[in-house]
Protein backbone atom coordinates (compact mmCIF):
# COMPACT_ATOMS: atom_id res chain seq x y z
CA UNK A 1 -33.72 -95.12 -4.18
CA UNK A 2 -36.35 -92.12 -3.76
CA UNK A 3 -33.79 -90.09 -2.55
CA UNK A 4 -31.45 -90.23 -5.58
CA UNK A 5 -34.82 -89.99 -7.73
CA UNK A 6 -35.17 -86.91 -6.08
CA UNK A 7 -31.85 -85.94 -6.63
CA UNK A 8 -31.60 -86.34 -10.41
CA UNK A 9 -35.08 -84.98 -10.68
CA UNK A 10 -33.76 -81.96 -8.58
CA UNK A 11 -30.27 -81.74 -10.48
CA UNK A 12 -31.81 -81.32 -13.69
CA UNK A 13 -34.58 -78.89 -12.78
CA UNK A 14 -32.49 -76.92 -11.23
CA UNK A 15 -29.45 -76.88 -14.43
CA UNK A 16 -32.88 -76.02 -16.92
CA UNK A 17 -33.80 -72.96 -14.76
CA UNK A 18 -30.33 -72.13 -14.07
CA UNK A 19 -28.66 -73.07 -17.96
CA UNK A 20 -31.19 -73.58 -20.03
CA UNK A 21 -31.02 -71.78 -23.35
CA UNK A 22 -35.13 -72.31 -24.11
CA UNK A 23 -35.59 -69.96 -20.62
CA UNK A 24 -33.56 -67.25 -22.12
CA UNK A 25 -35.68 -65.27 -23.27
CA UNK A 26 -37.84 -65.03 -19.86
CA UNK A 27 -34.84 -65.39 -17.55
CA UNK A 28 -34.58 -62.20 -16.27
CA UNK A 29 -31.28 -60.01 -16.78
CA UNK A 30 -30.99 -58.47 -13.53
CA UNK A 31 -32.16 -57.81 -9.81
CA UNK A 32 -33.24 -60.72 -7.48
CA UNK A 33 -34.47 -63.45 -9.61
CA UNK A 34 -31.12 -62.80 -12.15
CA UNK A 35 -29.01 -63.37 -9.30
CA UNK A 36 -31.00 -66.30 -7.34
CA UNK A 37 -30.93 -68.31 -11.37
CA UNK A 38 -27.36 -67.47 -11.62
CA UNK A 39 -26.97 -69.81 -8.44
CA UNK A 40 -26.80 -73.53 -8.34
CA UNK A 41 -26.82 -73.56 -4.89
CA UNK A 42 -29.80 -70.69 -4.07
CA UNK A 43 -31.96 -72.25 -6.85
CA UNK A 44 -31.59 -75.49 -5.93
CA UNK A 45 -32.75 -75.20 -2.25
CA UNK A 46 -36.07 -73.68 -4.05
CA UNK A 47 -35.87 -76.30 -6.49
CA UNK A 48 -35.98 -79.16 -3.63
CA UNK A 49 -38.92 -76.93 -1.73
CA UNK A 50 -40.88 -77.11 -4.70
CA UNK A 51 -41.10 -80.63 -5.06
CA UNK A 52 -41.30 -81.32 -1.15
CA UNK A 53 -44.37 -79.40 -1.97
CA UNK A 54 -45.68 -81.29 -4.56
CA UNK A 55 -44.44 -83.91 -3.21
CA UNK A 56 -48.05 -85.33 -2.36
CA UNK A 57 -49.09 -85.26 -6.33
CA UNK A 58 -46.91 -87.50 -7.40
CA UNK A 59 -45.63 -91.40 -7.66
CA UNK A 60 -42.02 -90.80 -8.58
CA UNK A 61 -41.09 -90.29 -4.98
CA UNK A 62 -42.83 -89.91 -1.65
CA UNK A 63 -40.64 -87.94 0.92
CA UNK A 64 -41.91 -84.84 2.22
CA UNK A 65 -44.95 -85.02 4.93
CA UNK A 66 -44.75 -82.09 7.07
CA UNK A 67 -43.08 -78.89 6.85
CA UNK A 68 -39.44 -80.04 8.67
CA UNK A 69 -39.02 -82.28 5.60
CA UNK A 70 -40.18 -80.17 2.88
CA UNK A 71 -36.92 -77.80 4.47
CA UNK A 72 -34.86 -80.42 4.43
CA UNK A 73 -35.43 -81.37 0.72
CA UNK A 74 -34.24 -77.90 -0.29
CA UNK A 75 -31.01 -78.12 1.76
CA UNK A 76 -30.29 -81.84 0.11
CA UNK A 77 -31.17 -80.11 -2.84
CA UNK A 78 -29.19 -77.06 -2.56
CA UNK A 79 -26.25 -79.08 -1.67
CA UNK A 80 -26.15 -81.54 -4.33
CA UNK A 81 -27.12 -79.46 -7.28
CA UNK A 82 -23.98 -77.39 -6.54
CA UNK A 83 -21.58 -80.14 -5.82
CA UNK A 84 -22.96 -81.73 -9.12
CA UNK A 85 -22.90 -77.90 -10.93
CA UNK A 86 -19.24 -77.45 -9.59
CA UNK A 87 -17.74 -81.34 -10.91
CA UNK A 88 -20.17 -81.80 -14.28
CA UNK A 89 -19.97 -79.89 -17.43
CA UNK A 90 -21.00 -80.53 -21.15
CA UNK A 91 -17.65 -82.42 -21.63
CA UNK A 92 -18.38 -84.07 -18.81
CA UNK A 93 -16.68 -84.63 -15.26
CA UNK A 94 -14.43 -82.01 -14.88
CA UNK A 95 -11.12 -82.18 -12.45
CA UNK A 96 -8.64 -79.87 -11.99
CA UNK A 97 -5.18 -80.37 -10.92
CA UNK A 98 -4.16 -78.70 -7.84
CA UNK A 99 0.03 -79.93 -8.40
C-alpha cells in the first residue's frame, strides 16, 4: 500500500512540475531544466529521489533507508510516471488503435 502511495504521490508531483499551468511562469523556456520538465520520464526519476529523501520527514510512507533505495524510488518513479503520462490524459485513458 506505501508503494502505490508513493506512486500517486509521485505521479502527480511529477504531472504539476511537468503540466502545470500555475508553474508557467517560472518554468523555464529553454536549456537543461526546459528539457528535463518537458520529460515525464527524466523528472520523474528526480521526483521519486526527492521523496526517498524526505522520505524520513514524513508518515504518508516509509520506504527509503539508505542510499540503494532512495535510487530505486526514482527508477519506480521514472517508470511509472511515464507509463501513466503516456496512457492518461484530461479526457481520460487514452488508447489507440493499432488495426
Amino acid at each position: 500500500m506505501e508503494l502505490l502511495l508513493f506512486i500517486l504521490v509521485a505521479h502527480g508531483l511529477t504531472q504539476i512540475l511537468c503540466y502545470g499551468k500555475i508553474l508557467d511562469k517560472w518554468r523555464p523556456k529553454e536549456g537543461f531544466f526546459a528539457d528535463l520538465l518537458k520529460c515525464s520520464m527524466c523528472t520523474g526519476f528526480w521526483v521519486g529521489v526527492f521523496l526517498g529523501v524526505f522520505d524520513p520527514f514524513t508518515e504518508l510512507f516509509s520506504l527509503a533507508t539508505n542510499f540503494v533505495d532512495i535510487l530505486f524510488l526514482g527508477f519506480v518513479s521514472s517508470g511509472t510516471s511515464y507509463i501513466l503520462d503516456k496512457t492518461m490524459s484530461d479526457e481520460g485513458i487514452q488508447i489507440k488503435k493499432r488495426w
